[in-house]
C-alpha atoms as a PDB file:
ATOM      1  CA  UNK A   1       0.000   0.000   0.000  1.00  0.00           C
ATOM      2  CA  UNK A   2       1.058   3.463  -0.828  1.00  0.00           C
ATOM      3  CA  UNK A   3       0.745   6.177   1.474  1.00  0.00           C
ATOM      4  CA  UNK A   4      -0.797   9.478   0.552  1.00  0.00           C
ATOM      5  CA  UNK A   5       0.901  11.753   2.720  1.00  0.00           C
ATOM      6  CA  UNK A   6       3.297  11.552   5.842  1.00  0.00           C
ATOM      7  CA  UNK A   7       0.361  12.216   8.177  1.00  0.00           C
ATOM      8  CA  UNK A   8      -0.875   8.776   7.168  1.00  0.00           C
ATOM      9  CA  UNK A   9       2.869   7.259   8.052  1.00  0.00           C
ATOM     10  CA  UNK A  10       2.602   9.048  11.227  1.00  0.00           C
ATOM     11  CA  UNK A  11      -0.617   7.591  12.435  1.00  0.00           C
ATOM     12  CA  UNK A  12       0.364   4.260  11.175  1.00  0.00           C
ATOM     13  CA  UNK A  13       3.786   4.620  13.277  1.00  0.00           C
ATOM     14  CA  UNK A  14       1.573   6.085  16.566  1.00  0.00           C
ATOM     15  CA  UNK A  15      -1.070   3.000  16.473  1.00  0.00           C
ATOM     16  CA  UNK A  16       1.561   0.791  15.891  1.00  0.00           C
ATOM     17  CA  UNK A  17       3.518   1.547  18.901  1.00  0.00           C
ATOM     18  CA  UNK A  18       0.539   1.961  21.318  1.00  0.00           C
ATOM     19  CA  UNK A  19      -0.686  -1.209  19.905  1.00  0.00           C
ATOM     20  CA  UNK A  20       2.591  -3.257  20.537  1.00  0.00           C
ATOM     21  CA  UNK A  21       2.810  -0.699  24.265  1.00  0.00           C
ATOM     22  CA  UNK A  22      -0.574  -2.126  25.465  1.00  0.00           C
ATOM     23  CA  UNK A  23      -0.230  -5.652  24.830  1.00  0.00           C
ATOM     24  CA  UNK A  24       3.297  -5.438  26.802  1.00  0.00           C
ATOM     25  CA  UNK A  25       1.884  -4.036  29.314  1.00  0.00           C
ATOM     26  CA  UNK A  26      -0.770  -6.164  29.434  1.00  0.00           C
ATOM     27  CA  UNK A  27       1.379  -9.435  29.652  1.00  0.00           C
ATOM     28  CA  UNK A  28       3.408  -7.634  32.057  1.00  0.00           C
ATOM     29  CA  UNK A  29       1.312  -6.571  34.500  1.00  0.00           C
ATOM     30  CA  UNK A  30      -0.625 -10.197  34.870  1.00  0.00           C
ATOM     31  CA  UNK A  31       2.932 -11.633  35.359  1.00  0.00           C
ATOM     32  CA  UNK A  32       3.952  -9.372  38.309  1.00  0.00           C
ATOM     33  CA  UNK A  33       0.699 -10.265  40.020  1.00  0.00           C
ATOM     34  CA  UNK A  34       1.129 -13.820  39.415  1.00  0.00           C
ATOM     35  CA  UNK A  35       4.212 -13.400  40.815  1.00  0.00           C
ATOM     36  CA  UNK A  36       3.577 -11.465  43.367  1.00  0.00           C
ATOM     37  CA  UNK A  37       0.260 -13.496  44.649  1.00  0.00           C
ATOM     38  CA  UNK A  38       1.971 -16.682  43.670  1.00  0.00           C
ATOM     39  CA  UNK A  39       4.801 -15.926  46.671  1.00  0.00           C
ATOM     40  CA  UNK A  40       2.215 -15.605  49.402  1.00  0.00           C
ATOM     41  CA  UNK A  41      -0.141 -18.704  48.284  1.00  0.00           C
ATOM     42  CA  UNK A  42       2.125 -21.224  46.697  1.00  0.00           C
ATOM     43  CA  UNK A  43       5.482 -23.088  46.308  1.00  0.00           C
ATOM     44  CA  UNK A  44       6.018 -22.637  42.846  1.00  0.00           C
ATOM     45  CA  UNK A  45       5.956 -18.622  41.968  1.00  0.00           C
ATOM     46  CA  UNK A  46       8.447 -18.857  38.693  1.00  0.00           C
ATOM     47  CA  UNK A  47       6.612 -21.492  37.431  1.00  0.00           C
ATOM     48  CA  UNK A  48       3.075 -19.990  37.931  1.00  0.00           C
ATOM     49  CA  UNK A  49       4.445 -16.892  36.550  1.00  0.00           C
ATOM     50  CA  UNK A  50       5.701 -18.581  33.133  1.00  0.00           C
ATOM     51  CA  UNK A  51       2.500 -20.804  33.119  1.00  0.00           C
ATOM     52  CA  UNK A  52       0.316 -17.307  33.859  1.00  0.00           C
ATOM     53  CA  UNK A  53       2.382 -15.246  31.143  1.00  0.00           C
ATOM     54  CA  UNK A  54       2.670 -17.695  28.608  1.00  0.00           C
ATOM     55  CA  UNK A  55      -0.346 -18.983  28.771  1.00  0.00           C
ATOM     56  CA  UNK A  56      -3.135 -16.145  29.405  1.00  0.00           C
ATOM     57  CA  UNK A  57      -5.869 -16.139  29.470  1.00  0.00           C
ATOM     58  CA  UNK A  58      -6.096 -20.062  30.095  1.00  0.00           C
ATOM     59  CA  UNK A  59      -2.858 -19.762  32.432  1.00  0.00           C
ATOM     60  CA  UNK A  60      -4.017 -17.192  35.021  1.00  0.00           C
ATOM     61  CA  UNK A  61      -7.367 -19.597  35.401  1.00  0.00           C
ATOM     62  CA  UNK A  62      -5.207 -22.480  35.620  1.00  0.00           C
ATOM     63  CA  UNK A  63      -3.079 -20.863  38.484  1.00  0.00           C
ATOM     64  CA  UNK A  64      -6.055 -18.987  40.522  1.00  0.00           C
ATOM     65  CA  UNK A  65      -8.313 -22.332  40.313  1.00  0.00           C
ATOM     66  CA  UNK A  66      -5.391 -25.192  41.342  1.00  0.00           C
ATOM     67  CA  UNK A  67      -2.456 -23.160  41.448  1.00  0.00           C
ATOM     68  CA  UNK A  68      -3.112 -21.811  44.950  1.00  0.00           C
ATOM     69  CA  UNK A  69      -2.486 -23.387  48.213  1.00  0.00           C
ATOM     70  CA  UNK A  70      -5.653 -23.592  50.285  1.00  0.00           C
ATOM     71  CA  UNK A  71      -6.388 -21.026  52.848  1.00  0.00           C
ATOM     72  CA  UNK A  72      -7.594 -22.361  55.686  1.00  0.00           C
ATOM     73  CA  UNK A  73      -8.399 -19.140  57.264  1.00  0.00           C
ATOM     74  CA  UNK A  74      -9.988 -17.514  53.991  1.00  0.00           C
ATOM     75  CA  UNK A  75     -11.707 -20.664  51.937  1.00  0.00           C
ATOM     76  CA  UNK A  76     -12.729 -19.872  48.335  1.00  0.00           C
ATOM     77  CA  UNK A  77     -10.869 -16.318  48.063  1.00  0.00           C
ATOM     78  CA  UNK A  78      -9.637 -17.422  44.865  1.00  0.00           C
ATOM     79  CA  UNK A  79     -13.179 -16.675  44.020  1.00  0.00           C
ATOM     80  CA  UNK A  80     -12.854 -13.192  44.375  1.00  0.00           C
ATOM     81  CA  UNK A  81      -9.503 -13.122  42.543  1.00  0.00           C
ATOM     82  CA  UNK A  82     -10.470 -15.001  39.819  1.00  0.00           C
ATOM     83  CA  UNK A  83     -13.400 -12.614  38.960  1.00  0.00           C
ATOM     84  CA  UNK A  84     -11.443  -9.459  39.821  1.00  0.00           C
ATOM     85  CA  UNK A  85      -8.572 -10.769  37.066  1.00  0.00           C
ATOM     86  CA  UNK A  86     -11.295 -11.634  34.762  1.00  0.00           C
ATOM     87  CA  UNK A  87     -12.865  -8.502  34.859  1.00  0.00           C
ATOM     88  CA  UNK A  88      -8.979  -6.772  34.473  1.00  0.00           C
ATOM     89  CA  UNK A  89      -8.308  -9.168  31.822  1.00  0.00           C
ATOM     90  CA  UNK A  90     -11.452  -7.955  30.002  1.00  0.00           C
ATOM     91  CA  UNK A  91     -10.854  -4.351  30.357  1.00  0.00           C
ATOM     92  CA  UNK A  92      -7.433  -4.514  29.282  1.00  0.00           C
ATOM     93  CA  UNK A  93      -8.705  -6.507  26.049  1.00  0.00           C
ATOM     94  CA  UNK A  94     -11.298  -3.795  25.223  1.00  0.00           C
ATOM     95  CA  UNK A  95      -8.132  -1.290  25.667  1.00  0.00           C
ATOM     96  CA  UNK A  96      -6.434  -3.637  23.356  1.00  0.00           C
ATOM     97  CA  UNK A  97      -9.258  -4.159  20.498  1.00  0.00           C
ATOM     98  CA  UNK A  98     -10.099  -0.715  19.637  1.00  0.00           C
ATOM     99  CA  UNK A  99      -6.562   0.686  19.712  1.00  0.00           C
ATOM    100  CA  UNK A 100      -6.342  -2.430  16.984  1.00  0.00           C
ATOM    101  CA  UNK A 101      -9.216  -0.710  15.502  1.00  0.00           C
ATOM    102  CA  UNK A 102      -7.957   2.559  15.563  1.00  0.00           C
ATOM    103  CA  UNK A 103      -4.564   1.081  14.129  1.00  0.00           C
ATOM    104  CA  UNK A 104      -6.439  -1.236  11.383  1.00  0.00           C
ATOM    105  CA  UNK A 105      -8.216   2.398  10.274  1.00  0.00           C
ATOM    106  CA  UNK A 106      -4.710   4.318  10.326  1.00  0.00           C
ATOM    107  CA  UNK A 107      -3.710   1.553   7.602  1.00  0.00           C
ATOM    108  CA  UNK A 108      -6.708   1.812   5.581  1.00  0.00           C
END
């Protein structure tokens, strides 16, 4: 495709990198919570993390439904943190789809 003007190579350039910036930070940000919940309530955080990060969406239910040690003191919390990440997870994707809309629009 030919570009008409440089203001069409600038958008193109702009979605591309907030495209690329929000799925980063989107893979980033469920790994340092896995990591970081994964210390306190199991044995294996690195392993969680890698599962959670390489693996999302499936791998962050995998960990908060049998990755967790049971808590005696709090039973079924992972309730709470499963829909909490679900409900991040599906904010971050609506984040993620239109700036891929806005980006698909900059190319066309």
């Amino acid at each position: 495709m030919i570009y008409g003007g440089g203001m069409n190579l600038i958008s193109f350039a702009m979605s591309s990198i907030v495209l690329l910036a929000s799925g980063f930070a989107m893979v980033v940000f469920m790994g340092l919570w896995t990591f970081a919940d994964a210390k306190v309530r199991s044995d294996e955080p690195i392993l969680w993390t890698l599962i959670a990060v390489f693996g999302n969406p499936i791998g962050i239910i995998l960990y908060l439904t049998i990755g967790r040690k049971n808590d005696e003191e709090s039973p079924g919390t992972y309730k709470v943190s499963l829909i909490i990440s679900c409900i991040c997870f599906l904010v971050s994707m609506v984040v993620f789809l239109f700036t891929a809309y806005a980006f698909i629009l900059s190319v066309a």
